[in-house]
PDB file of N, CA and C in Angstrom:
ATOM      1  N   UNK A   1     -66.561  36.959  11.857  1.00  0.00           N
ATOM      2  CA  UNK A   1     -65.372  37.303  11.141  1.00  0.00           C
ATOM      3  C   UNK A   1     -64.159  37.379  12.066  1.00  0.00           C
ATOM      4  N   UNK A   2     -64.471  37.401  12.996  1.00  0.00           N
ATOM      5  CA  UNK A   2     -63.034  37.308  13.969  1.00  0.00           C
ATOM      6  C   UNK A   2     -62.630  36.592  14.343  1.00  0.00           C
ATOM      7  N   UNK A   3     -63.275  35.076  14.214  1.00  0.00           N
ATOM      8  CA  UNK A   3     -62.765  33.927  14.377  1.00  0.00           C
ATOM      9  C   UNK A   3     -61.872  33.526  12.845  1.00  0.00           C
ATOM     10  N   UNK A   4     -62.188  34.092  11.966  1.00  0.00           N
ATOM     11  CA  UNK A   4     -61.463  33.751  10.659  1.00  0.00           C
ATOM     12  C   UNK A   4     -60.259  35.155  10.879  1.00  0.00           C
ATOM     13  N   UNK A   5     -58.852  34.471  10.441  1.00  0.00           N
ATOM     14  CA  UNK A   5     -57.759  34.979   9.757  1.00  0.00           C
ATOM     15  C   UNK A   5     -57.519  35.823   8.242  1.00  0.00           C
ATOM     16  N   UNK A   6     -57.286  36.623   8.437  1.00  0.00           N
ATOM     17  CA  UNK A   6     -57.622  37.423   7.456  1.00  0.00           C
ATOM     18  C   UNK A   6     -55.823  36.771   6.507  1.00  0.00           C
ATOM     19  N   UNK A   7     -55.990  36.998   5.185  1.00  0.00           N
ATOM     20  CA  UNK A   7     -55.269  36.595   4.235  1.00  0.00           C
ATOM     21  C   UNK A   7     -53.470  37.069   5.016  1.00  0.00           C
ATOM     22  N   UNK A   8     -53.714  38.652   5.512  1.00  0.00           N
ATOM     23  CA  UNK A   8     -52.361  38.906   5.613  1.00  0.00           C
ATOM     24  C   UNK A   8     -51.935  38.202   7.349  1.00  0.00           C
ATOM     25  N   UNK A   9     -52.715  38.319   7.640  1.00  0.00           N
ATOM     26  CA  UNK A   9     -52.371  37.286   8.971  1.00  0.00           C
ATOM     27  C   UNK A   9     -51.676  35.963   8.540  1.00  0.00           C
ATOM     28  N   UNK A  10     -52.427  35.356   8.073  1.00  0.00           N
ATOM     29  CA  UNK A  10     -51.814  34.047   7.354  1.00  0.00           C
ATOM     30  C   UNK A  10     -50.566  33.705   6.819  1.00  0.00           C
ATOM     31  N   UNK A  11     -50.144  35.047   5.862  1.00  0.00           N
ATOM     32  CA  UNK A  11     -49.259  35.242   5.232  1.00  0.00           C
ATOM     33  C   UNK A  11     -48.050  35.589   6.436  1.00  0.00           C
ATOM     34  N   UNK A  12     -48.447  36.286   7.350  1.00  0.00           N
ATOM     35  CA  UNK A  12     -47.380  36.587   8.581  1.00  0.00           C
ATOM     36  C   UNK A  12     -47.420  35.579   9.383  1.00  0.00           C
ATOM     37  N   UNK A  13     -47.903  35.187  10.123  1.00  0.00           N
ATOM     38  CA  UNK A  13     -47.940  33.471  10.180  1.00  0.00           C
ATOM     39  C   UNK A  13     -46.982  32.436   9.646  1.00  0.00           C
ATOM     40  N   UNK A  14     -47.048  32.790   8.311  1.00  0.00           N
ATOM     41  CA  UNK A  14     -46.235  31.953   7.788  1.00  0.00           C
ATOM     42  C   UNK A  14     -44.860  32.182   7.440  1.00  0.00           C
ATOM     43  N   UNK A  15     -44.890  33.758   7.367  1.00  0.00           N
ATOM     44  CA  UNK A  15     -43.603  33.868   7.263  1.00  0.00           C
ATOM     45  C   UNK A  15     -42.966  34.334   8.580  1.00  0.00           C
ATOM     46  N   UNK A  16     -43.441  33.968   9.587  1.00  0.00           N
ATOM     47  CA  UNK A  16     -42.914  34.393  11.460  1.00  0.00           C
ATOM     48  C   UNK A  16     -42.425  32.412  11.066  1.00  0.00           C
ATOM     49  N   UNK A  17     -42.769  31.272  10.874  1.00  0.00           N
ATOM     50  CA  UNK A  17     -42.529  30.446  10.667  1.00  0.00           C
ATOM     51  C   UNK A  17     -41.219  30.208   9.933  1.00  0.00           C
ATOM     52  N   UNK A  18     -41.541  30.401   8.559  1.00  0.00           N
ATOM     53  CA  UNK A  18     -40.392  30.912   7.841  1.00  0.00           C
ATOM     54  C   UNK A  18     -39.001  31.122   8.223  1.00  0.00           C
ATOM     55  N   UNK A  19     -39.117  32.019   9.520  1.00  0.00           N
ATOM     56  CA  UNK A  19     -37.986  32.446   9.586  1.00  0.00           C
ATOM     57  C   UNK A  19     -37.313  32.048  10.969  1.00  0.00           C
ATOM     58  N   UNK A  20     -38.307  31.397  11.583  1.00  0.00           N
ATOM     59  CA  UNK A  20     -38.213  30.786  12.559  1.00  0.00           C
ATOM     60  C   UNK A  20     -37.056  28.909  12.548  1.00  0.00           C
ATOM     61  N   UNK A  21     -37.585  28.808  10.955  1.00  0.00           N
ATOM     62  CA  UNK A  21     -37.155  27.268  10.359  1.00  0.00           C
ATOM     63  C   UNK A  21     -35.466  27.864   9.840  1.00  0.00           C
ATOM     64  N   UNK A  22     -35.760  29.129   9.471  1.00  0.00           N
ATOM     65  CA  UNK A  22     -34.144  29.896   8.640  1.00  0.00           C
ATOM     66  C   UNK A  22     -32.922  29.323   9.779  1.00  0.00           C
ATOM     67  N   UNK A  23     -33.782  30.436  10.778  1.00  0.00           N
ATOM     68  CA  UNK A  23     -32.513  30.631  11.737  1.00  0.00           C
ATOM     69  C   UNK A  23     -32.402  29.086  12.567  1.00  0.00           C
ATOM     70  N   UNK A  24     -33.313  27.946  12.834  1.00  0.00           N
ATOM     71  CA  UNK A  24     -32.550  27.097  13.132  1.00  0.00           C
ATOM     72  C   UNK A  24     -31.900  26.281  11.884  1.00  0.00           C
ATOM     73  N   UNK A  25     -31.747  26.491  10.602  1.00  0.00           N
ATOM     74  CA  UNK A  25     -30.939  26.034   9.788  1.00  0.00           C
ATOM     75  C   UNK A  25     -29.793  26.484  10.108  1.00  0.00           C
ATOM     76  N   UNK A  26     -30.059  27.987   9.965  1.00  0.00           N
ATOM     77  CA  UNK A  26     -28.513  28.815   9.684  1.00  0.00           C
ATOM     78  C   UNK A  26     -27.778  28.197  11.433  1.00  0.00           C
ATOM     79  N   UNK A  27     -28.011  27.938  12.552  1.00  0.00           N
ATOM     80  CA  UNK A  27     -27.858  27.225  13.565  1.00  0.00           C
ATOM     81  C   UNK A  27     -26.794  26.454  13.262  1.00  0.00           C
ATOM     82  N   UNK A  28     -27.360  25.070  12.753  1.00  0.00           N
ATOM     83  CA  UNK A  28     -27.412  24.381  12.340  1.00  0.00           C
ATOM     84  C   UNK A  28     -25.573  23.589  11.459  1.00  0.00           C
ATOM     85  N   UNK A  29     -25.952  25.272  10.491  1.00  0.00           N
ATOM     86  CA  UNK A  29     -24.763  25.164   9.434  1.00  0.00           C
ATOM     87  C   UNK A  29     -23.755  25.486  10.229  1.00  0.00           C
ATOM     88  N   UNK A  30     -24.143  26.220  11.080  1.00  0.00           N
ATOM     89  CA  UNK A  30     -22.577  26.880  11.870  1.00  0.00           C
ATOM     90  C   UNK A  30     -21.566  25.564  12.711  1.00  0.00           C
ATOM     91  N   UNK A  31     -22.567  24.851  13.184  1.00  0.00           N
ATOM     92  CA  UNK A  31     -22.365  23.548  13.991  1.00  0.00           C
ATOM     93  C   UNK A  31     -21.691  22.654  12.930  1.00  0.00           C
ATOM     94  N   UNK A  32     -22.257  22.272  11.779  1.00  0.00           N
ATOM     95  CA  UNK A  32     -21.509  21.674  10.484  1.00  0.00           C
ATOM     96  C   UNK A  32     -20.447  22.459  10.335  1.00  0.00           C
ATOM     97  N   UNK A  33     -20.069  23.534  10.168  1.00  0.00           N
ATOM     98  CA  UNK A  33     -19.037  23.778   9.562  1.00  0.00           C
ATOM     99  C   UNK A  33     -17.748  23.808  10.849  1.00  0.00           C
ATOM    100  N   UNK A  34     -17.931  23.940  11.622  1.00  0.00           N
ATOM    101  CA  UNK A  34     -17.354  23.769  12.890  1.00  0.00           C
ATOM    102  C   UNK A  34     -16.731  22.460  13.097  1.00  0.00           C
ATOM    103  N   UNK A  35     -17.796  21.484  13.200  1.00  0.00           N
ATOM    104  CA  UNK A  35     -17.287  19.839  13.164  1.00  0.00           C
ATOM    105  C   UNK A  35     -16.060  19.350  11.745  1.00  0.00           C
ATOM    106  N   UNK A  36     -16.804  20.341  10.912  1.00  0.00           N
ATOM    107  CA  UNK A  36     -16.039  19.903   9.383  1.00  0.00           C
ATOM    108  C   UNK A  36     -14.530  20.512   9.461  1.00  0.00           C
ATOM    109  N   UNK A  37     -14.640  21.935   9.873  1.00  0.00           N
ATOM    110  CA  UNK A  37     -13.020  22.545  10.561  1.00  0.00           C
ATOM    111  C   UNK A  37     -12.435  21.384  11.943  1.00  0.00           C
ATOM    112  N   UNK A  38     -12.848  20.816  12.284  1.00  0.00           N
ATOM    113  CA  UNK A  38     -12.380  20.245  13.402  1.00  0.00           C
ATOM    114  C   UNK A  38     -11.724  18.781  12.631  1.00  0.00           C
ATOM    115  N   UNK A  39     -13.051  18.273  11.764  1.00  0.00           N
ATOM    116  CA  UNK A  39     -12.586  16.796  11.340  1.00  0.00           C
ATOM    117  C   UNK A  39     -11.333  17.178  10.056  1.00  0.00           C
ATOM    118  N   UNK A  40     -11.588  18.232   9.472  1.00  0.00           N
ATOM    119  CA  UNK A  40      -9.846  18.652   8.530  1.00  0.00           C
ATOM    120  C   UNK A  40      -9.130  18.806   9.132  1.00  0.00           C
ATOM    121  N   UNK A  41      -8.804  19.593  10.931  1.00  0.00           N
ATOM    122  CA  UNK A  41      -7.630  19.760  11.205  1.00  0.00           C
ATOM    123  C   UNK A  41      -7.121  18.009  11.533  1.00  0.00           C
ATOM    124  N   UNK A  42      -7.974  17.805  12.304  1.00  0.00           N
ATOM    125  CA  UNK A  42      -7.579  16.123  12.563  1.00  0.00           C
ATOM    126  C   UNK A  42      -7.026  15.321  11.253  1.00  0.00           C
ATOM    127  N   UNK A  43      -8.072  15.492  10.501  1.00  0.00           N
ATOM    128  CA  UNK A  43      -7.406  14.579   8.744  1.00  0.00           C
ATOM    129  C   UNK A  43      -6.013  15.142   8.312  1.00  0.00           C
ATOM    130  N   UNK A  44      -5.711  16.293   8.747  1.00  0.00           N
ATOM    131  CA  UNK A  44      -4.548  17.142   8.050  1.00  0.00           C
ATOM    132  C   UNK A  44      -3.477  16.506   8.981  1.00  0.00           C
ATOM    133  N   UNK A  45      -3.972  16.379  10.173  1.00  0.00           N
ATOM    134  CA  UNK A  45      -2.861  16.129  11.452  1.00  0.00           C
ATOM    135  C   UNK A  45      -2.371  14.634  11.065  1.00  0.00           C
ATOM    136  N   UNK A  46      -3.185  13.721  11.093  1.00  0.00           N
ATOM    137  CA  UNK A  46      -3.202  12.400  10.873  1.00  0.00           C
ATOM    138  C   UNK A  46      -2.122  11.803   9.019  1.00  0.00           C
ATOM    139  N   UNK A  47      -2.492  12.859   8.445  1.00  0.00           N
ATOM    140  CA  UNK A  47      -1.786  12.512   6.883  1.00  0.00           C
ATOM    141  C   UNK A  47      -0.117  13.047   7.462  1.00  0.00           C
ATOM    142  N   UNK A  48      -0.178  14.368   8.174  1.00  0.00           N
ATOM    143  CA  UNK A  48       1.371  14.603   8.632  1.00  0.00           C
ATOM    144  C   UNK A  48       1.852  13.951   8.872  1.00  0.00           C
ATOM    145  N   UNK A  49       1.219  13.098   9.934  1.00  0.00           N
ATOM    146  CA  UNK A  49       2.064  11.827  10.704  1.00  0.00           C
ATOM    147  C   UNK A  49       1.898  10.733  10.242  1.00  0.00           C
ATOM    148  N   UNK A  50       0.821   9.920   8.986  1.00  0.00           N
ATOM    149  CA  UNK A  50       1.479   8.734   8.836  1.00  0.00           C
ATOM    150  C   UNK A  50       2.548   8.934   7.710  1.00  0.00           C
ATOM    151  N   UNK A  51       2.524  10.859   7.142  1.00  0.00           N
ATOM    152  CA  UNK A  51       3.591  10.862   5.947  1.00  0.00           C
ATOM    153  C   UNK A  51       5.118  10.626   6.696  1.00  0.00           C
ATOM    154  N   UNK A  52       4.969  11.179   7.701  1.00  0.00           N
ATOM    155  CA  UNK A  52       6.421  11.028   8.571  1.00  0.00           C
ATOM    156  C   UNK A  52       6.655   9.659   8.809  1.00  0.00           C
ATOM    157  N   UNK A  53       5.490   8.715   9.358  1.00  0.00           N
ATOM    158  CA  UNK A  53       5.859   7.689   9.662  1.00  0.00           C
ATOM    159  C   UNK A  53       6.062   6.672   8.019  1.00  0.00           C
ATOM    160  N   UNK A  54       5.367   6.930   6.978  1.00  0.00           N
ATOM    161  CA  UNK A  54       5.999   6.780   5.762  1.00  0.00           C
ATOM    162  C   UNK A  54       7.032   6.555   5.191  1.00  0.00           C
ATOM    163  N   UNK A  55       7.568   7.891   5.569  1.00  0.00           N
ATOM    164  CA  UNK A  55       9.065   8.519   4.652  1.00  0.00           C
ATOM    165  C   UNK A  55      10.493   7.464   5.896  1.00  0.00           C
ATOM    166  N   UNK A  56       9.455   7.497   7.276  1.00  0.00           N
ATOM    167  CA  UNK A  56      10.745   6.159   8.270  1.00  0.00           C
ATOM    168  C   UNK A  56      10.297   4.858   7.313  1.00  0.00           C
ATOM    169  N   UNK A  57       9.891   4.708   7.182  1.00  0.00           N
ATOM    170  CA  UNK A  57       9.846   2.902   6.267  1.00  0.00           C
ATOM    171  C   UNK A  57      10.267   2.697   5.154  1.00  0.00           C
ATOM    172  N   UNK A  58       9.800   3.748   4.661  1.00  0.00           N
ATOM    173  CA  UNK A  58      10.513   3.942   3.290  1.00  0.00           C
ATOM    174  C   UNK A  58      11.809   3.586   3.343  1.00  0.00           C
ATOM    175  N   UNK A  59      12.482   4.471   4.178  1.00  0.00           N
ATOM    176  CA  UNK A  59      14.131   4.909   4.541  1.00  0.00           C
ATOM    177  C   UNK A  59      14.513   3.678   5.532  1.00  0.00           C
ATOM    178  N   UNK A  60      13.814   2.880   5.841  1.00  0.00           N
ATOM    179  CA  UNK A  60      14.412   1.205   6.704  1.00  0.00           C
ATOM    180  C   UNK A  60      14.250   0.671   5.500  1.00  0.00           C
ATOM    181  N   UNK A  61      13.494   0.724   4.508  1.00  0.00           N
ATOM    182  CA  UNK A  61      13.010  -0.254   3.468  1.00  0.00           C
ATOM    183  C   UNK A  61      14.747  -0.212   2.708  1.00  0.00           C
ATOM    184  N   UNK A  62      15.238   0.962   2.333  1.00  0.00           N
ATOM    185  CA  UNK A  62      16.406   1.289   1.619  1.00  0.00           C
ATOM    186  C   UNK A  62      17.173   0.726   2.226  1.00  0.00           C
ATOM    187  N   UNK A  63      17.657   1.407   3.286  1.00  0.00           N
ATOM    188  CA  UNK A  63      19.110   0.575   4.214  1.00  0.00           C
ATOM    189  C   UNK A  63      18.602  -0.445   4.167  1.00  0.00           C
ATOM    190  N   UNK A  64      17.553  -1.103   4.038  1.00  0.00           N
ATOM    191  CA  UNK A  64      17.295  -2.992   4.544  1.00  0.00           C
ATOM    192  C   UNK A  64      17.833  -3.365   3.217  1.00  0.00           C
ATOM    193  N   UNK A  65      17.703  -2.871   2.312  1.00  0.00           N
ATOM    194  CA  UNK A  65      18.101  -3.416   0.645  1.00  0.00           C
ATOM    195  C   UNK A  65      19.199  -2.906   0.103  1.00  0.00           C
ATOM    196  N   UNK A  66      20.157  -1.864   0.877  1.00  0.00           N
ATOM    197  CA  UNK A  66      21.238  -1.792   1.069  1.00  0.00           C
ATOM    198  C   UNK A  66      22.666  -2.685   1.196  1.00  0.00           C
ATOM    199  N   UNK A  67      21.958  -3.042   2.568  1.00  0.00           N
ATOM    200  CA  UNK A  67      22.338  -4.321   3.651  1.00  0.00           C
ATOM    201  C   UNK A  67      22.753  -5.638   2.680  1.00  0.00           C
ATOM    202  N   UNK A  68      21.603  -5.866   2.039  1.00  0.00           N
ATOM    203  CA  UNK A  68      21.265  -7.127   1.641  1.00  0.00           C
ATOM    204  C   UNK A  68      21.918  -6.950   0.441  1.00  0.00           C
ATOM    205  N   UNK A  69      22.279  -5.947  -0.476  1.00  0.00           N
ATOM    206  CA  UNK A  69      22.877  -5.617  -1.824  1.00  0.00           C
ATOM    207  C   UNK A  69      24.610  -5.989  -1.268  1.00  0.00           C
ATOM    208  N   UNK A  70      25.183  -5.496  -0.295  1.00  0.00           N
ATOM    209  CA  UNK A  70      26.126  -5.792   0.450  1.00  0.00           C
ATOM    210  C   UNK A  70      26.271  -6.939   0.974  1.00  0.00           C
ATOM    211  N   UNK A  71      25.401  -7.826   1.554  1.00  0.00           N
ATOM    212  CA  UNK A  71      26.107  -9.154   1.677  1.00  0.00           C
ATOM    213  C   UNK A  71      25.505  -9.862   0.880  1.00  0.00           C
ATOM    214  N   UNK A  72      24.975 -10.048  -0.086  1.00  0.00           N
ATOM    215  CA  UNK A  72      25.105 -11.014  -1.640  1.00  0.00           C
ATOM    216  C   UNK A  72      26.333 -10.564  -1.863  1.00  0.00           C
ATOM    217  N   UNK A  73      27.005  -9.288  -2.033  1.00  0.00           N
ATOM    218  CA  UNK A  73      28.459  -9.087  -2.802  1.00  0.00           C
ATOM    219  C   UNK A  73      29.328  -9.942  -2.371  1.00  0.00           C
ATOM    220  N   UNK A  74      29.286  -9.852  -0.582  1.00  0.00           N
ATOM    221  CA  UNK A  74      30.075 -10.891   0.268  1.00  0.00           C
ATOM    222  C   UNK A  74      30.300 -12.655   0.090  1.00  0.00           C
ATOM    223  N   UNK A  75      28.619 -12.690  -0.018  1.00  0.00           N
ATOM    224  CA  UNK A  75      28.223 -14.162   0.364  1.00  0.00           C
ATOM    225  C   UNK A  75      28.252 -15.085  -0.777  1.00  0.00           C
ATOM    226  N   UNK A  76      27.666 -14.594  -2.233  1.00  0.00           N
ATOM    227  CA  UNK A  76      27.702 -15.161  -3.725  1.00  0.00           C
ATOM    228  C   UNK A  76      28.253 -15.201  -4.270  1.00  0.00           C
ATOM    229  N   UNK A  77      28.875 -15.448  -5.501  1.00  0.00           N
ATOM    230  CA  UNK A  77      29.137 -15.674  -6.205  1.00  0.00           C
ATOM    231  C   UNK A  77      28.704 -15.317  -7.695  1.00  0.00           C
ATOM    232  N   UNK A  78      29.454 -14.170  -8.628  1.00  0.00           N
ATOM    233  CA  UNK A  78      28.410 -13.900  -9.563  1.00  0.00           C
ATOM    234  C   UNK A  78      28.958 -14.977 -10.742  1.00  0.00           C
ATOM    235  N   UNK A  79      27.631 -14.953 -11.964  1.00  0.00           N
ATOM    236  CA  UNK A  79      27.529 -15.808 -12.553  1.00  0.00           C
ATOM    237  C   UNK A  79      29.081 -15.509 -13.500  1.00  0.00           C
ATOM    238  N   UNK A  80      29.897 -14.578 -13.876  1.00  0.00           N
ATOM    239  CA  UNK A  80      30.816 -14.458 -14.562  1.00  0.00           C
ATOM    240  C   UNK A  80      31.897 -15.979 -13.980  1.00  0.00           C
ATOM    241  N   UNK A  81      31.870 -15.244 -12.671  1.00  0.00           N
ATOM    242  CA  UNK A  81      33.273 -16.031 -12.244  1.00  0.00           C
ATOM    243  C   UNK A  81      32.699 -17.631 -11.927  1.00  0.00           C
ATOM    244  N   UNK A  82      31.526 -17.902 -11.571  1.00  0.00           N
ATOM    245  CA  UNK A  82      30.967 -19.499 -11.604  1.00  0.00           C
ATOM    246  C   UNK A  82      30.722 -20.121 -13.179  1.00  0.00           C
ATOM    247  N   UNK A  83      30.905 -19.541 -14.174  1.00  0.00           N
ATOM    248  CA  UNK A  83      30.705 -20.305 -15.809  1.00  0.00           C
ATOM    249  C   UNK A  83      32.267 -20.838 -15.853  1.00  0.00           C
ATOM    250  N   UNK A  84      33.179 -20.976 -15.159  1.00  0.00           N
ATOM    251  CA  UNK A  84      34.148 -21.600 -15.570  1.00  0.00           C
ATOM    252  C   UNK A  84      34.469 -23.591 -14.142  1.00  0.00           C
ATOM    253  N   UNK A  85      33.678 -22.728 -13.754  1.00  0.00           N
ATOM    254  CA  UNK A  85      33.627 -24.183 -12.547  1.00  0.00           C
ATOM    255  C   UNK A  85      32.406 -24.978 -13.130  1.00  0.00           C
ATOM    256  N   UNK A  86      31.206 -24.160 -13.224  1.00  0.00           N
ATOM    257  CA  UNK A  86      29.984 -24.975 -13.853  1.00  0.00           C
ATOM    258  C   UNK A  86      30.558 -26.023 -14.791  1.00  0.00           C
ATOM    259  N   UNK A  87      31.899 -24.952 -15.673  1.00  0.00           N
ATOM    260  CA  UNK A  87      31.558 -26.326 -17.035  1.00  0.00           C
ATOM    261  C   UNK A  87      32.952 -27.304 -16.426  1.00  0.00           C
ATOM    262  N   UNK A  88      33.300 -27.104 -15.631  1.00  0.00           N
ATOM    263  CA  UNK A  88      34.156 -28.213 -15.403  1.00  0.00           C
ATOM    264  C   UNK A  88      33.617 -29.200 -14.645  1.00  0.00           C
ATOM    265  N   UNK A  89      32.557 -28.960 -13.624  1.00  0.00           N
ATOM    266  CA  UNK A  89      31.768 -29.696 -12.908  1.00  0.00           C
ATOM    267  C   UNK A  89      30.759 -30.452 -13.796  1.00  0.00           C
ATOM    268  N   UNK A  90      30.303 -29.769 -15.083  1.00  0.00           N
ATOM    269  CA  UNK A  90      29.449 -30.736 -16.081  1.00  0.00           C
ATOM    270  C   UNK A  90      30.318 -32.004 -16.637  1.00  0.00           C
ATOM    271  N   UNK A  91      31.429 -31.017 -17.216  1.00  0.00           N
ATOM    272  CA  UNK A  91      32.048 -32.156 -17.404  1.00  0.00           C
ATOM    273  C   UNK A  91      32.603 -33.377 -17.339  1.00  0.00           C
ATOM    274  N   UNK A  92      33.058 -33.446 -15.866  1.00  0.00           N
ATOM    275  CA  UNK A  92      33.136 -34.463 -14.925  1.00  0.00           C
ATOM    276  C   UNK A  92      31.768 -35.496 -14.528  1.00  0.00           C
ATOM    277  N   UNK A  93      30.664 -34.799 -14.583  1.00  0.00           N
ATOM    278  CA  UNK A  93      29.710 -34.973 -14.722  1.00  0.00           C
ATOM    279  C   UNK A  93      29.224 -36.190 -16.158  1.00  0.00           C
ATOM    280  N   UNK A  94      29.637 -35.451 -16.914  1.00  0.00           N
ATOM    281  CA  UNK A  94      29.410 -36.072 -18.199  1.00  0.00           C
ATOM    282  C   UNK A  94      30.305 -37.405 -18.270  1.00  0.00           C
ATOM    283  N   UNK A  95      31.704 -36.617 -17.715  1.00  0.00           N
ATOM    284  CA  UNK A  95      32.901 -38.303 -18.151  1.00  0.00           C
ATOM    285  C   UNK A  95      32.122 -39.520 -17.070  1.00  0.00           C
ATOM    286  N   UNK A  96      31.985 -39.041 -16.017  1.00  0.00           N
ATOM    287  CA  UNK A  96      31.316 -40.627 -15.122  1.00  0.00           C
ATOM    288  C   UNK A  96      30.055 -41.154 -15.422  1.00  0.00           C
ATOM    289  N   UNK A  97      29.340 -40.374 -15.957  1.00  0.00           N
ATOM    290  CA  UNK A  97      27.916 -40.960 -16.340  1.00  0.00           C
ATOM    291  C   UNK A  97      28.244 -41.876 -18.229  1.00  0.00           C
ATOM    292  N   UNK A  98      29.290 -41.324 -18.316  1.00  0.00           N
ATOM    293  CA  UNK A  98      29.668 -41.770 -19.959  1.00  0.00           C
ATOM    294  C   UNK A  98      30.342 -43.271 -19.576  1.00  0.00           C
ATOM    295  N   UNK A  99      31.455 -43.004 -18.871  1.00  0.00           N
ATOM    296  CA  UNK A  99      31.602 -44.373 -17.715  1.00  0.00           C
ATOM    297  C   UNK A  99      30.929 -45.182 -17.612  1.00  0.00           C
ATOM    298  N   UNK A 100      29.870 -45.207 -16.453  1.00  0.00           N
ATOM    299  CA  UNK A 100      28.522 -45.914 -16.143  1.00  0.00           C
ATOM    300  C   UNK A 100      28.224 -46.593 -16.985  1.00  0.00           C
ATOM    301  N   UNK A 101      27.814 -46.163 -18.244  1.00  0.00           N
ATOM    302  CA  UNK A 101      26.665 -46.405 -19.640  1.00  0.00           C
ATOM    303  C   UNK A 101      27.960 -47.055 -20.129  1.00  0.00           C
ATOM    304  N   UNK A 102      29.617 -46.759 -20.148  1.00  0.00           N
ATOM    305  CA  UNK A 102      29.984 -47.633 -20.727  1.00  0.00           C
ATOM    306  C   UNK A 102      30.178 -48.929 -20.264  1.00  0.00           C
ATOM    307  N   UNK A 103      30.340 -49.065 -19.095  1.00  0.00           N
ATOM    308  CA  UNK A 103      30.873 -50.150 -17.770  1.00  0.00           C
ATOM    309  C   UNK A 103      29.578 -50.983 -18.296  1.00  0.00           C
ATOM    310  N   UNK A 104      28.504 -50.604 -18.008  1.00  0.00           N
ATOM    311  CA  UNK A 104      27.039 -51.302 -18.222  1.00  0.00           C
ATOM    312  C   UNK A 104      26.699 -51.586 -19.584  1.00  0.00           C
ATOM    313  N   UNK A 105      27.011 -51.542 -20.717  1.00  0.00           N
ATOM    314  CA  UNK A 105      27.010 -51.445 -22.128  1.00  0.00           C
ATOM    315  C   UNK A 105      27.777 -52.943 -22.256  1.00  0.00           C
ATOM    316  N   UNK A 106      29.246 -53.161 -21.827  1.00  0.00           N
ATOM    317  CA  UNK A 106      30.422 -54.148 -21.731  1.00  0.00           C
ATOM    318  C   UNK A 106      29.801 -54.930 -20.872  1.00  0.00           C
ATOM    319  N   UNK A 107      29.082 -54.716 -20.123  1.00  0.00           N
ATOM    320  CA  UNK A 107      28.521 -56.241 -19.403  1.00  0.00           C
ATOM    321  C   UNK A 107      27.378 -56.557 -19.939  1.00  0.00           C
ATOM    322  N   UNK A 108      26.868 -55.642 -20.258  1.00  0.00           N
ATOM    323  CA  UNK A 108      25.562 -56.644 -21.415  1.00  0.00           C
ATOM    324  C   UNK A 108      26.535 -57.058 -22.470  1.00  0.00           C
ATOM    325  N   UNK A 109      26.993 -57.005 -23.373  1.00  0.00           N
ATOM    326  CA  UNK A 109      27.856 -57.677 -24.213  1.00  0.00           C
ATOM    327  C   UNK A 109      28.956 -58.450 -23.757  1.00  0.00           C
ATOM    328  N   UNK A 110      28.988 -58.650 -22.992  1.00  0.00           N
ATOM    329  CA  UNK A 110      29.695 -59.731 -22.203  1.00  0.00           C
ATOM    330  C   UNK A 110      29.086 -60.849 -22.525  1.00  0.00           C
ATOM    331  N   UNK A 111      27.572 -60.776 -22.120  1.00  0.00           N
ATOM    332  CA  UNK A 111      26.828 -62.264 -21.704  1.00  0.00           C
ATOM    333  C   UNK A 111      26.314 -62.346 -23.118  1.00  0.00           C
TER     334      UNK A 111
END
C-alpha cells in the first residue's frame, strides 16, 4: 500500500499542478498586456503623425487648386465672352466652305 497513492494525494498532485499551469498563465498575460500597451502607444503615436502629415497635404492639395483656380482666371477664356467669336468664326467658316461647293458646283456645270 505504500507504493499506491492514496485518492487525496492525487487530488494534491493535481492541484500543486494546477496551480503551477495558473501562475505561468497569469505570467504570461502580464507580458501580453504589456506588449499590447506598448503596440497602442506606438499605433496612437503613428495615427498622430500621419494625421499631421495628412492635414499638410490636404492643405498643399488646397493652395495647389487655389493656384490653378487663379491662373485659368488669367490664362482662359470663359465660355460667355468666347460665344460671340465662336459664331463669327463658324460663320466665316460656313461662307468659304459655301464658296468651295459653289466654285466646284459651276465647274461641273460648266462642262
Amino acid at each position: 500500500m505504500a507504493e499506491e497513492k492514496t485518492n487525496y494525494e492525487k487530488f494534491y498532485e493535481l492541484l500543486v499542478r494546477l496551480d503551477e499551469r495558473i501562475l505561468v498563465i497569469q505570467e504570461s498575460l502580464v507580458t501580453v498586456k504589456a506588449e499590447q500597451k506598448e503596440a497602442t502607444t506606438k499605433l496612437e503615436k503613428f495615427i498622430s503623425s500621419n494625421q499631421d502629415h495628412n492635414l499638410h497635404l490636404v492643405q498643399e492639395i488646397k493652395d495647389d487648386l487655389d493656384d490653378f483656380k487663379k491662373e485659368a482666371e488669367k490664362e482662359y477664356v470663359k465660355k460667355e465672352l468666347f460665344a460671340p467669336i465662336q459664331k463669327i468664326v463658324y460663320g466665316v467658316a460656313g461662307l468659304i466652305l459655301s464658296a468651295v461647293f459653289t466654285a466646284i458646283l459651276a465647274l461641273i456645270l460648266k462642262q
